[in-house]
N, C-alpha and C. Protein backbone atom coordinates (compact mmCIF):
# COMPACT_ATOMS: atom_id res chain seq x y z
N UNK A 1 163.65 46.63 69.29
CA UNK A 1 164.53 47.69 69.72
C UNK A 1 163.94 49.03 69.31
N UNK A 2 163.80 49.78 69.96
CA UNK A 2 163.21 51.48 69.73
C UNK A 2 164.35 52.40 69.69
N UNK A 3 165.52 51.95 69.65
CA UNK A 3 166.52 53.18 69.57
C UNK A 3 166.05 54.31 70.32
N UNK A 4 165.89 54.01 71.93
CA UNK A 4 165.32 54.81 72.72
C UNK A 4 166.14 56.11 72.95
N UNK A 5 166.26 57.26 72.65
CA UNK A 5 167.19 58.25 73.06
C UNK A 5 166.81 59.12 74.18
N UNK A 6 165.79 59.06 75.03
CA UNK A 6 165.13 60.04 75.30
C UNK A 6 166.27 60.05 76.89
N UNK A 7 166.26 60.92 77.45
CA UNK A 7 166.94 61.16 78.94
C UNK A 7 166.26 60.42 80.16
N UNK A 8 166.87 59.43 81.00
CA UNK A 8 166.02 59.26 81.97
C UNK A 8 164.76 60.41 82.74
N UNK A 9 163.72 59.78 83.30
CA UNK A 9 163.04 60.68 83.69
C UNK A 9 163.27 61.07 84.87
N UNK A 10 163.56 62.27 85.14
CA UNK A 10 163.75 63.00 86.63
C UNK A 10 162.78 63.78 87.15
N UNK A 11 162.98 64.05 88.50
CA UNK A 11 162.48 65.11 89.21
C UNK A 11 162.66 66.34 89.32
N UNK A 12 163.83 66.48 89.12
CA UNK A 12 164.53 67.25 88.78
C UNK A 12 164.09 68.97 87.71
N UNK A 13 163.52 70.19 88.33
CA UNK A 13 163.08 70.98 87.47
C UNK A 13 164.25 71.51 86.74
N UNK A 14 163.93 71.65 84.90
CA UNK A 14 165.31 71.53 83.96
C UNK A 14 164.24 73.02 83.63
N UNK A 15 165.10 74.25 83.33
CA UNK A 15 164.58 75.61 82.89
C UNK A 15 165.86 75.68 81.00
N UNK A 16 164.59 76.56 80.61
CA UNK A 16 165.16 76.84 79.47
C UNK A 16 165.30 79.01 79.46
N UNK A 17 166.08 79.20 79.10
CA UNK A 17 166.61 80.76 79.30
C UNK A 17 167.19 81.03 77.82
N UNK A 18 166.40 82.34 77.74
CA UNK A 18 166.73 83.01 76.23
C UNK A 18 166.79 84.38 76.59
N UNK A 19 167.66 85.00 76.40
CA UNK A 19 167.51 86.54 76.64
C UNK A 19 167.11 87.42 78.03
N UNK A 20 167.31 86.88 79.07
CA UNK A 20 166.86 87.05 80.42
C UNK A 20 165.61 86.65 80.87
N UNK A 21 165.02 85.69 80.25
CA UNK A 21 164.02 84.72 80.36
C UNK A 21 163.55 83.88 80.65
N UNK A 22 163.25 83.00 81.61
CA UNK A 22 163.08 81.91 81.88
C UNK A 22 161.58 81.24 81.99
N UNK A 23 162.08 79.42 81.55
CA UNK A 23 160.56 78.79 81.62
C UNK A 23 160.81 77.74 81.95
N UNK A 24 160.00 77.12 82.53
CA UNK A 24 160.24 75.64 83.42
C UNK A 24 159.69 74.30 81.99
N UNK A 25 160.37 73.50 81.74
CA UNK A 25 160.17 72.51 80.93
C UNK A 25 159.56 71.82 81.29
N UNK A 26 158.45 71.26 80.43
CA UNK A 26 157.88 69.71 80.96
C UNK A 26 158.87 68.94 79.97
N UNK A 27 158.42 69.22 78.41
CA UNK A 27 159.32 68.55 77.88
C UNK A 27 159.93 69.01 76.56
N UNK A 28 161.01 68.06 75.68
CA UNK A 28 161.52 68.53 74.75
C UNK A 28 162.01 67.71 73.55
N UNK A 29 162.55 67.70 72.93
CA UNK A 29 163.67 66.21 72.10
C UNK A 29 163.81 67.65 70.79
N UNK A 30 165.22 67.04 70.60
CA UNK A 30 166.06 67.40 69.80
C UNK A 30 166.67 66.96 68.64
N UNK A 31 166.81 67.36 67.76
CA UNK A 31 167.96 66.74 66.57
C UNK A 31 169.71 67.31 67.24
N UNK A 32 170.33 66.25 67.18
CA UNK A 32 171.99 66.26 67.22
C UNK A 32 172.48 66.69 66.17
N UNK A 33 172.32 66.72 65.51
CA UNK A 33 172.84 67.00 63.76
C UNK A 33 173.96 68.21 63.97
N UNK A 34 175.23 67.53 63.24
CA UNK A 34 175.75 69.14 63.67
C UNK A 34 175.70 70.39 62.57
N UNK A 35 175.74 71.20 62.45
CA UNK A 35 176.52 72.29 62.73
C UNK A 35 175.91 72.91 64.47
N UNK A 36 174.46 72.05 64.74
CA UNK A 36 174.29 72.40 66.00
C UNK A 36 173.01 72.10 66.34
N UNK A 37 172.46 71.61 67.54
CA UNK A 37 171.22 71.31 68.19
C UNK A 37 169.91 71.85 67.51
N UNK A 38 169.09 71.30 67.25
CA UNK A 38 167.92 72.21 66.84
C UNK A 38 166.98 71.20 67.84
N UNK A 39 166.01 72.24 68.34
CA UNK A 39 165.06 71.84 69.06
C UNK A 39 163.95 71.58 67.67
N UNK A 40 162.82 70.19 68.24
CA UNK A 40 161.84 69.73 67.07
C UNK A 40 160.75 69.92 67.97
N UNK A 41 160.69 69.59 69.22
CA UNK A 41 159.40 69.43 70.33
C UNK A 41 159.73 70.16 71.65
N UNK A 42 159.04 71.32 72.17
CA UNK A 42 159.19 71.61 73.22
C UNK A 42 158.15 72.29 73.84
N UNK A 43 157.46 71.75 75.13
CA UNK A 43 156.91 72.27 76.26
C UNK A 43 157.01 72.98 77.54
N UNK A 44 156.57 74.46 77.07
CA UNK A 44 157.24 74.77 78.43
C UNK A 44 156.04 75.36 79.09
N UNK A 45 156.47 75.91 80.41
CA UNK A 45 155.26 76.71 81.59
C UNK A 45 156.09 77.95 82.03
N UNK A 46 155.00 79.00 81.68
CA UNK A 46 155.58 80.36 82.37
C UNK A 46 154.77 81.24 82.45
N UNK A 47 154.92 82.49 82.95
CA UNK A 47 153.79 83.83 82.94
C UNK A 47 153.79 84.32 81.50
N UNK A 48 152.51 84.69 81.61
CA UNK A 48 152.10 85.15 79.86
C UNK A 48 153.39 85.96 79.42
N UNK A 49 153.89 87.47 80.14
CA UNK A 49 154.62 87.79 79.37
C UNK A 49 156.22 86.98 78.91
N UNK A 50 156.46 86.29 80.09
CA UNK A 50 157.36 85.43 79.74
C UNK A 50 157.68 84.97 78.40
N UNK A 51 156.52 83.77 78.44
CA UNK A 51 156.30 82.87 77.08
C UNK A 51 156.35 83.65 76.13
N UNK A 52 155.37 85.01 76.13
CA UNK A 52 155.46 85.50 74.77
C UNK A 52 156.85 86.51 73.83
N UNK A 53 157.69 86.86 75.28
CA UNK A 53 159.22 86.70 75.05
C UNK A 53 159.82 85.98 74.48
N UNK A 54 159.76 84.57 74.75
CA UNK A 54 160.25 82.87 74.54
C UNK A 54 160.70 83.18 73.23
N UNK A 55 158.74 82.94 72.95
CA UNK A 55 158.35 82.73 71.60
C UNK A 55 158.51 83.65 70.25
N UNK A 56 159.03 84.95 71.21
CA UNK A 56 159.64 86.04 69.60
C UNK A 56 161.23 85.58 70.03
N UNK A 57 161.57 85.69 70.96
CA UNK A 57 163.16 85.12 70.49
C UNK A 57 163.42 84.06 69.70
N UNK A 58 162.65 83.16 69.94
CA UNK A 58 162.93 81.38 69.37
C UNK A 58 162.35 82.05 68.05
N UNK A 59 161.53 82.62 67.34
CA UNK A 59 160.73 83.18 66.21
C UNK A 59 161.94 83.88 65.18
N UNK A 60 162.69 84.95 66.01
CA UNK A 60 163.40 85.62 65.72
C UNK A 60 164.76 84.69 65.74
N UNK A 61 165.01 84.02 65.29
CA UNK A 61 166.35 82.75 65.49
C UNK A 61 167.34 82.88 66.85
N UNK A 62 166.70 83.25 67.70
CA UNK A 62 168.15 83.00 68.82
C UNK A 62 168.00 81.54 69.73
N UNK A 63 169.10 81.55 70.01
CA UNK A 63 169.19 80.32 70.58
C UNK A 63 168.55 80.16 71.81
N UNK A 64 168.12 79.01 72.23
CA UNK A 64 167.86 78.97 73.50
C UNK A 64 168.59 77.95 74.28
N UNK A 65 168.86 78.05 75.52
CA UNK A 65 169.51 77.53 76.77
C UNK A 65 169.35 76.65 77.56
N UNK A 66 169.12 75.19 77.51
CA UNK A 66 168.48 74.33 78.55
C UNK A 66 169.41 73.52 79.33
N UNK A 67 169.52 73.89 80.56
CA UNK A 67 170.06 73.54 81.62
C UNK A 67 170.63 71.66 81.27
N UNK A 68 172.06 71.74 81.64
CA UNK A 68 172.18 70.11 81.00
C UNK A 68 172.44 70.15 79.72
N UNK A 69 172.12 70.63 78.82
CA UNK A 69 172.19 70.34 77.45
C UNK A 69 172.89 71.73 76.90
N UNK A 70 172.87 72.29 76.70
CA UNK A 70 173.74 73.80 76.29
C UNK A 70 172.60 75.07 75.37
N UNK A 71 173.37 75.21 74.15
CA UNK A 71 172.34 75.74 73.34
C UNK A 71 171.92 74.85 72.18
N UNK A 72 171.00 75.79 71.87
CA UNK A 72 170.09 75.00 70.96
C UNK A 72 169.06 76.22 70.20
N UNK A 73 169.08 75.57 68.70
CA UNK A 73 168.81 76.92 67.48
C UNK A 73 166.66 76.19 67.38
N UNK A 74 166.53 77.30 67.09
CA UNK A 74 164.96 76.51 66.59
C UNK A 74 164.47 76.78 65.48
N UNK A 75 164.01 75.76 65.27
CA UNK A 75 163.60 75.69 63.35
C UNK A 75 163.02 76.89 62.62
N UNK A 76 163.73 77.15 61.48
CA UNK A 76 162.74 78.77 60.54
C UNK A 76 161.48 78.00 60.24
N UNK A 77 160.96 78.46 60.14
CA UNK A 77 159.31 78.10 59.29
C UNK A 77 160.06 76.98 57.94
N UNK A 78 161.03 78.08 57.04
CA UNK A 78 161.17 77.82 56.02
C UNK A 78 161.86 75.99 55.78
N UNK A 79 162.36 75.72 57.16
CA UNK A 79 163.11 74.21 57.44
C UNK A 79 161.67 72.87 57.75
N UNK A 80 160.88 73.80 59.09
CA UNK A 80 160.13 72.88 59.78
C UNK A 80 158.83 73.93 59.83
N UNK A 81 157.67 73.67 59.61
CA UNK A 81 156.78 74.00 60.00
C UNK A 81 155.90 73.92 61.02
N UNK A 82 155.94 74.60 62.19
CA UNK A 82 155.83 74.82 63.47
C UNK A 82 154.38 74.87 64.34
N UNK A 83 153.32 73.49 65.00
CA UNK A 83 152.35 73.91 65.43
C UNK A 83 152.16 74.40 66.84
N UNK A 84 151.65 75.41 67.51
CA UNK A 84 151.20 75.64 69.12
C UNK A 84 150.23 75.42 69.15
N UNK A 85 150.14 74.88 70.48
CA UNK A 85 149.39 74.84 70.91
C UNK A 85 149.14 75.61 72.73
N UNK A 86 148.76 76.29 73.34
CA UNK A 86 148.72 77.28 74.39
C UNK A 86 147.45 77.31 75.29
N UNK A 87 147.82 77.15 76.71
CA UNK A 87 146.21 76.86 77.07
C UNK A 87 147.04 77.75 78.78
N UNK A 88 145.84 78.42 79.12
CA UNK A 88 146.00 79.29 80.73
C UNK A 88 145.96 77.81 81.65
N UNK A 89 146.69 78.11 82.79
CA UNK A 89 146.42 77.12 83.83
C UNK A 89 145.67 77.63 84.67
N UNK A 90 144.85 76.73 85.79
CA UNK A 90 144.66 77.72 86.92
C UNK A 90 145.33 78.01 87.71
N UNK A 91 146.82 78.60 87.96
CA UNK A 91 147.26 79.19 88.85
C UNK A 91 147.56 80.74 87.82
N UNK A 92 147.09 80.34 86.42
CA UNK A 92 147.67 82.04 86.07
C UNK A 92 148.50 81.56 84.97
N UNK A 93 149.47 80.65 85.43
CA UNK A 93 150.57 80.37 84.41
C UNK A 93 150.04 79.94 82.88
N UNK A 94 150.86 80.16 81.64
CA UNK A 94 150.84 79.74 80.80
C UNK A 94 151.49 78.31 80.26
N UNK A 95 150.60 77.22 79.67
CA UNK A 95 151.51 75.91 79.46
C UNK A 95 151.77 76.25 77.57
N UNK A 96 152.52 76.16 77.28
CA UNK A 96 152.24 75.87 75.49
C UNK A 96 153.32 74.65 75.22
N UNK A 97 152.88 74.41 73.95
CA UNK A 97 153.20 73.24 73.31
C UNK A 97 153.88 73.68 71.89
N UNK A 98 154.90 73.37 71.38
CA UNK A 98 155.64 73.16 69.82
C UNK A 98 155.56 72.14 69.75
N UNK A 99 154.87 71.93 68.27
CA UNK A 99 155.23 70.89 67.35
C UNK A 99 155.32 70.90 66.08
N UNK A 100 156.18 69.71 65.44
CA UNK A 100 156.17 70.03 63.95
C UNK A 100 154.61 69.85 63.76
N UNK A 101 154.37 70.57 62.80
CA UNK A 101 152.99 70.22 61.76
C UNK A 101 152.80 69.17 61.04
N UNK A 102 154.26 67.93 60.64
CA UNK A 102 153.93 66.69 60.48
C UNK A 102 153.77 65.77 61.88
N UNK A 103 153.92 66.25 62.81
CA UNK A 103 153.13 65.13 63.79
C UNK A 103 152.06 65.12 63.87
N UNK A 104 151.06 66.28 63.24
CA UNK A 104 149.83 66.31 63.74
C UNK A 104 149.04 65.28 62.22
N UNK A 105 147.98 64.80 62.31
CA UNK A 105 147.27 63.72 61.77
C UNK A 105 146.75 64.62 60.16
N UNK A 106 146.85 65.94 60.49
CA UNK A 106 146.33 66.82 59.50
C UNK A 106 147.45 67.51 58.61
N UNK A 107 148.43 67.48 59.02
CA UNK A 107 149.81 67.68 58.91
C UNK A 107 150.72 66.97 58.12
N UNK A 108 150.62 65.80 58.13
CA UNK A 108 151.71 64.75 57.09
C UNK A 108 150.96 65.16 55.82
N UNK A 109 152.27 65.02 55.51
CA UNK A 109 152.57 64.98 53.97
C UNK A 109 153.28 64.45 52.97
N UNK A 110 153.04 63.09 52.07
CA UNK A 110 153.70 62.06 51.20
C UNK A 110 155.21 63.14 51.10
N UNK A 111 156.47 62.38 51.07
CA UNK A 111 157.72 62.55 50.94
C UNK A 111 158.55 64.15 51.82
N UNK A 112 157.89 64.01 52.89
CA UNK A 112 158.29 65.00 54.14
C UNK A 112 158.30 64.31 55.18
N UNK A 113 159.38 64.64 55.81
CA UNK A 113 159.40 63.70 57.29
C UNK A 113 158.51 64.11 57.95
N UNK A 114 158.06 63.03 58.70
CA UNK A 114 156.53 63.27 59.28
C UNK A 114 157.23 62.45 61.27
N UNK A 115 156.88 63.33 62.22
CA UNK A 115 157.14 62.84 63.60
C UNK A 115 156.49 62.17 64.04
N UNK A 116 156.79 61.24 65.31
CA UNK A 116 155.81 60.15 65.98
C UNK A 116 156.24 60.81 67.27
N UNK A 117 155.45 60.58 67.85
CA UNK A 117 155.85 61.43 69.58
C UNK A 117 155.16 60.42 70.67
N UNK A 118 155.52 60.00 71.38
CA UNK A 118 154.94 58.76 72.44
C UNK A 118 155.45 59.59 73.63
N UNK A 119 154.35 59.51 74.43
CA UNK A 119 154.85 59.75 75.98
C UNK A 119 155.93 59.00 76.30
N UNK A 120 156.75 60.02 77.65
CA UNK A 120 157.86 58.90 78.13
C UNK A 120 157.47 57.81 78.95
N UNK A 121 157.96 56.70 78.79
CA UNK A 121 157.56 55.35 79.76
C UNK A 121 156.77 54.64 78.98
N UNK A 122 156.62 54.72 77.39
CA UNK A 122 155.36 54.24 76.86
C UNK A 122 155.78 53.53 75.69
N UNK A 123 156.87 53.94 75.24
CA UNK A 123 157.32 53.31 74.02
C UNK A 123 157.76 52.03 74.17
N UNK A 124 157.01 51.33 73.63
CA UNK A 124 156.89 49.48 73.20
C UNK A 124 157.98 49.46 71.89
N UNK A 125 158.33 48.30 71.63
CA UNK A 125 159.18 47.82 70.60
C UNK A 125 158.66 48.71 69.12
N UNK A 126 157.22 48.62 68.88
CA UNK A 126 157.23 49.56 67.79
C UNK A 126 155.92 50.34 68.39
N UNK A 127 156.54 51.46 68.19
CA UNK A 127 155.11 52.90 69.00
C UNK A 127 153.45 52.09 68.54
N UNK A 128 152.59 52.71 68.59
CA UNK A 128 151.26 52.34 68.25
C UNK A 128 151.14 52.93 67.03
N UNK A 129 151.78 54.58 66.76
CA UNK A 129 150.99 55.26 65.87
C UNK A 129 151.92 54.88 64.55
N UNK A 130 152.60 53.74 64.67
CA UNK A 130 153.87 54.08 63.17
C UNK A 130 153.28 53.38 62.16
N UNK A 131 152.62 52.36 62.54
CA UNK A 131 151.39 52.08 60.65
C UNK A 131 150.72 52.87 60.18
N UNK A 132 149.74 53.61 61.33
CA UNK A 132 149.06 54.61 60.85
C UNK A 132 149.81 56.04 59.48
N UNK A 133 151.07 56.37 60.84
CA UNK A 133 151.40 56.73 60.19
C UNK A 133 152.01 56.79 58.89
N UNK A 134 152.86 55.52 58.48
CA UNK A 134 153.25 54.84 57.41
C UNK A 134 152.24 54.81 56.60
N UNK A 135 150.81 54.63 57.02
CA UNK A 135 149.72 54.62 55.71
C UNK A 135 149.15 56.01 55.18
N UNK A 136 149.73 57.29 55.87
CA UNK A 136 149.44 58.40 55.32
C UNK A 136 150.73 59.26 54.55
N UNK A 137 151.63 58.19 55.53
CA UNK A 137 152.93 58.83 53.89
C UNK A 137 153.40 57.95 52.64
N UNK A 138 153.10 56.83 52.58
CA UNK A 138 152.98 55.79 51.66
C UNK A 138 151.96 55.28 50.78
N UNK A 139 152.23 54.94 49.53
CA UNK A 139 150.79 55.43 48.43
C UNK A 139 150.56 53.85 48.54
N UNK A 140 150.89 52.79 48.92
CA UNK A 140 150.65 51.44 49.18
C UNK A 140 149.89 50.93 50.83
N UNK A 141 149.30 50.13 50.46
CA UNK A 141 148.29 49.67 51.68
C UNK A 141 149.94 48.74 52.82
N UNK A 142 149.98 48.77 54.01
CA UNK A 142 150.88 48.62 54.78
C UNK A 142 149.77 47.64 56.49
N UNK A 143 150.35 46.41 55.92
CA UNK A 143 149.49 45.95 57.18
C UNK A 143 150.06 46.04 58.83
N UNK A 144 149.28 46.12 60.13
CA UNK A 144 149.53 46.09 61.32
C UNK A 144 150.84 45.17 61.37
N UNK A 145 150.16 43.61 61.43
CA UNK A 145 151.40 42.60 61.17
C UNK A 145 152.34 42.62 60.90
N UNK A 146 153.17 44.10 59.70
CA UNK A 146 154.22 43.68 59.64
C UNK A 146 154.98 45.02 60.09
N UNK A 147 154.29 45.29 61.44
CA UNK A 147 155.16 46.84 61.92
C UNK A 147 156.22 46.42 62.62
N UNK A 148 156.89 45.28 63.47
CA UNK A 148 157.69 45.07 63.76
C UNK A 148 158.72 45.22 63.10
N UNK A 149 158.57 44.39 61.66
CA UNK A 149 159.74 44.19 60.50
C UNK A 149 160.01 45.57 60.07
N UNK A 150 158.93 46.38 59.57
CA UNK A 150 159.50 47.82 59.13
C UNK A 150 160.13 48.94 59.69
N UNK A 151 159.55 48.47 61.23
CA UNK A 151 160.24 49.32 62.12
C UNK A 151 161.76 49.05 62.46
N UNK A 152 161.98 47.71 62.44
CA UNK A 152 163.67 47.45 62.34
C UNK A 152 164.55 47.86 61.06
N UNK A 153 163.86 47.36 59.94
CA UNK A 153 164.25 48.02 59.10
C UNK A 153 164.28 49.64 58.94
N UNK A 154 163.47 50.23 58.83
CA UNK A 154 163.75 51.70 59.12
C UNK A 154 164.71 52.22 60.02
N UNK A 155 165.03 51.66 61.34
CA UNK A 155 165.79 52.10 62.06
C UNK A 155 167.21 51.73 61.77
N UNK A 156 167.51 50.19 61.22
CA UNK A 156 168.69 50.00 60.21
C UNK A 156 169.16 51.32 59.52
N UNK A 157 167.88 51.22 58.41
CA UNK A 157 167.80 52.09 56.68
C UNK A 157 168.23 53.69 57.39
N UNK A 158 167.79 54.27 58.55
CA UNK A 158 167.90 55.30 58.87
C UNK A 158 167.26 55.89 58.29
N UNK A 159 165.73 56.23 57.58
CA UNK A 159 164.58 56.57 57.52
C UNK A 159 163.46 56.68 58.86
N UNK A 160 164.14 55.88 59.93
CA UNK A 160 163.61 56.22 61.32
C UNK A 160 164.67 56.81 61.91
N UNK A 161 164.70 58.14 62.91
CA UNK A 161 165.86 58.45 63.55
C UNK A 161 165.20 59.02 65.11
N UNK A 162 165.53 58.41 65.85
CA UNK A 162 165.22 58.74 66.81
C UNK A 162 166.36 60.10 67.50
N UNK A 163 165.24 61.26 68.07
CA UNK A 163 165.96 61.96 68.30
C UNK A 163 165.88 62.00 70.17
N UNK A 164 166.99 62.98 70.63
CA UNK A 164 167.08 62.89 71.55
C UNK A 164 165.94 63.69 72.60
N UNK A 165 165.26 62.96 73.62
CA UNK A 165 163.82 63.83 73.91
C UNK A 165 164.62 63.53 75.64
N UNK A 166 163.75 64.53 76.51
CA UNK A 166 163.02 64.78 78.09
C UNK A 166 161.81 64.24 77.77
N UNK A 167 161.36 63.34 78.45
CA UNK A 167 159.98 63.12 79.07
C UNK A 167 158.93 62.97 78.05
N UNK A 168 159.74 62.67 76.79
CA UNK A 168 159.12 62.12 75.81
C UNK A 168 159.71 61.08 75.04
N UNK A 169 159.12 60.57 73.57
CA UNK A 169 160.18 59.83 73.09
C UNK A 169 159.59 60.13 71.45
N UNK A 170 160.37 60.65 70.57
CA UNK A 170 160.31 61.23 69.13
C UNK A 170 160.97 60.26 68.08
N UNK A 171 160.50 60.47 67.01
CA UNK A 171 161.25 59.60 65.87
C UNK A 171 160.81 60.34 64.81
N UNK A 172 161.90 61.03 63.93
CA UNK A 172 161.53 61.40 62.58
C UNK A 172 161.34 60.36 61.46
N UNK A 173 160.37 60.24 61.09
CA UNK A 173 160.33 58.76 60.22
C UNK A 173 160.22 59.73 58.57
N UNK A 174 160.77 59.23 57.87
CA UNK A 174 160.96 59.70 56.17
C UNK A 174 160.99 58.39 55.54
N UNK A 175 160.14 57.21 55.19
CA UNK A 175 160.13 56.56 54.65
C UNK A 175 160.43 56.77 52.75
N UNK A 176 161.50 56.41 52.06
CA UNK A 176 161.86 55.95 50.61
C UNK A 176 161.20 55.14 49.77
N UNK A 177 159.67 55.85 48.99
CA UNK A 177 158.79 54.73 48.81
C UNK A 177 159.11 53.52 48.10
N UNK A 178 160.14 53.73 47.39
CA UNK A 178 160.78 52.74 46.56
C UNK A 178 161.21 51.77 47.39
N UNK A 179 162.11 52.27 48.35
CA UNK A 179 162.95 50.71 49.18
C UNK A 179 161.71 50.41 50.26
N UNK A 180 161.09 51.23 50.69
CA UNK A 180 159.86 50.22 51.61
C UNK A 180 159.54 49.34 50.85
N UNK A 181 158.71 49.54 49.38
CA UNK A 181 158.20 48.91 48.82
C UNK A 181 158.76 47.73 48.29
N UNK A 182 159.97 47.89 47.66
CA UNK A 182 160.96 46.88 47.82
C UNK A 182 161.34 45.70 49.00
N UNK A 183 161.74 46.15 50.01
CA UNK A 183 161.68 45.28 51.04
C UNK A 183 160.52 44.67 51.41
N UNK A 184 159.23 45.40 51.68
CA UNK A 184 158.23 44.83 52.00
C UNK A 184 158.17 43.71 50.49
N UNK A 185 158.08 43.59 49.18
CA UNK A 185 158.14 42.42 48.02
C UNK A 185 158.86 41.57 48.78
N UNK A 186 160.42 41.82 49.22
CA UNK A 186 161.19 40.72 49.35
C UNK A 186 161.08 40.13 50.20
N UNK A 187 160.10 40.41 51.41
CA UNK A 187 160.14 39.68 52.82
C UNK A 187 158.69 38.98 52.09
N UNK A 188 157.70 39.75 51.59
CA UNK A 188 156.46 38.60 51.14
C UNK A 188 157.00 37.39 50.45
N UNK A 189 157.97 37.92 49.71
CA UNK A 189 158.27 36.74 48.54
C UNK A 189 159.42 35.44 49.24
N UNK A 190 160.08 36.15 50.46
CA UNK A 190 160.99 35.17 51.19
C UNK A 190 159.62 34.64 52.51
N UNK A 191 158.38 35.11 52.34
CA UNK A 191 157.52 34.49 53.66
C UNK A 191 157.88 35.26 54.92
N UNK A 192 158.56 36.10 54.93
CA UNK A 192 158.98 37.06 56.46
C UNK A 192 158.04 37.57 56.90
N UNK A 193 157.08 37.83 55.71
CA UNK A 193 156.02 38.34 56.68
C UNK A 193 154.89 37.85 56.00
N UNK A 194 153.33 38.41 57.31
CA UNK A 194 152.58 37.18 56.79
C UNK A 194 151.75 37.75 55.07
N UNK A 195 151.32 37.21 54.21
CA UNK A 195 150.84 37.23 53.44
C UNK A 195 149.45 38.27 53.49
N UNK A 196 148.73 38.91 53.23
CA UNK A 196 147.37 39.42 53.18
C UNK A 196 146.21 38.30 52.80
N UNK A 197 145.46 38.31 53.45
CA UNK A 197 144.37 37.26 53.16
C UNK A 197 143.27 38.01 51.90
């Protein structure tokens, strides 16, 4: 089970609007959490000065607007630490990319939630990258074999939370080194999972 949240995929062009602004989405995913929406991942396409509007409003804390979904606040530095990425198209337009700085491979950091991001249509029972990642936030060796089991468990434990994405599919993972480590003893010691050779 992947606790898939992400929105079916449409055809459908979804715009995001901040301040008399607009930009066409590829994609996005969100935290629900209330006091209110915070965007974690978002891709959008627009004319240079556009984007660079976007990006001092969303900078400057205002909310932004996405069609379908309402508003939505975006992270201070001081909450989430924020990577772009920005590249010209050839028609002129600008594409850029947000992400946290723990999704990126250079980015995690032991006892900070660290993101997994899978294209939409791609997520298998447990993503590809979640051992990997598990072995750069966990001070214990973590084998392939037993990503199924940790991944259910985590999503139980709620140390995995899948948030709500467009055209992607996100999971904040914060693994508790103590109870991984714990559970992973008790499933070796009950045989749940396989042994290390």
């Amino acid at each position: 089970m992947t606790h898939d949240r992400s929105h079916p995929m449409d055809d459908d062009p979804k715009m995001l609007r901040v301040n008399g602004f607009d930009a066409l989405i590829e994609s996005y995913a969100y935290e629900d959490q209330q006091p209110a929406l915070s965007l974690r991942v978002l891709s959008l396409i627009a004319r240079e000065s556009s984007m660079r509007t976007i990006r001092a409003n969303m900078s400057l804390g205002h909310q932004v607007n996405i069609e379908g979904v309402g508003l939505l606040s975006w992270p201070t530095p001081s909450d989430l630490e924020i990577q772009s990425y920005h590249r010209r198209l050839p028609s002129g337009l600008i594409s850029s990319l947000w992400i946290p700085k723990t999704a990126t491979a250079y980015g995690i950091e032991p006892n900070q939630p660290a993101y997994l991001i899978s294209p939409h249509g791609t997520a298998p029972t447990t993503p590809s990258g979640f051992i990997p990642l598990l072995d750069r936030l966990l001070p214990f060796p973590v084998l392939a074999a037993w990503a199924e089991a940790l991944w259910e468990f985590g999503l139980e434990a709620e140390w995995i939370i899948p948030l709500i994405g467009h055209r992607l599919h996100v999971w904040e993972v914060h693994p508790p080194r103590r109870v991984v480590q714990d559970f992973i003893t008790t499933q070796l010691q009950a045989r749940a999972l396989p042994v290390p050779a």
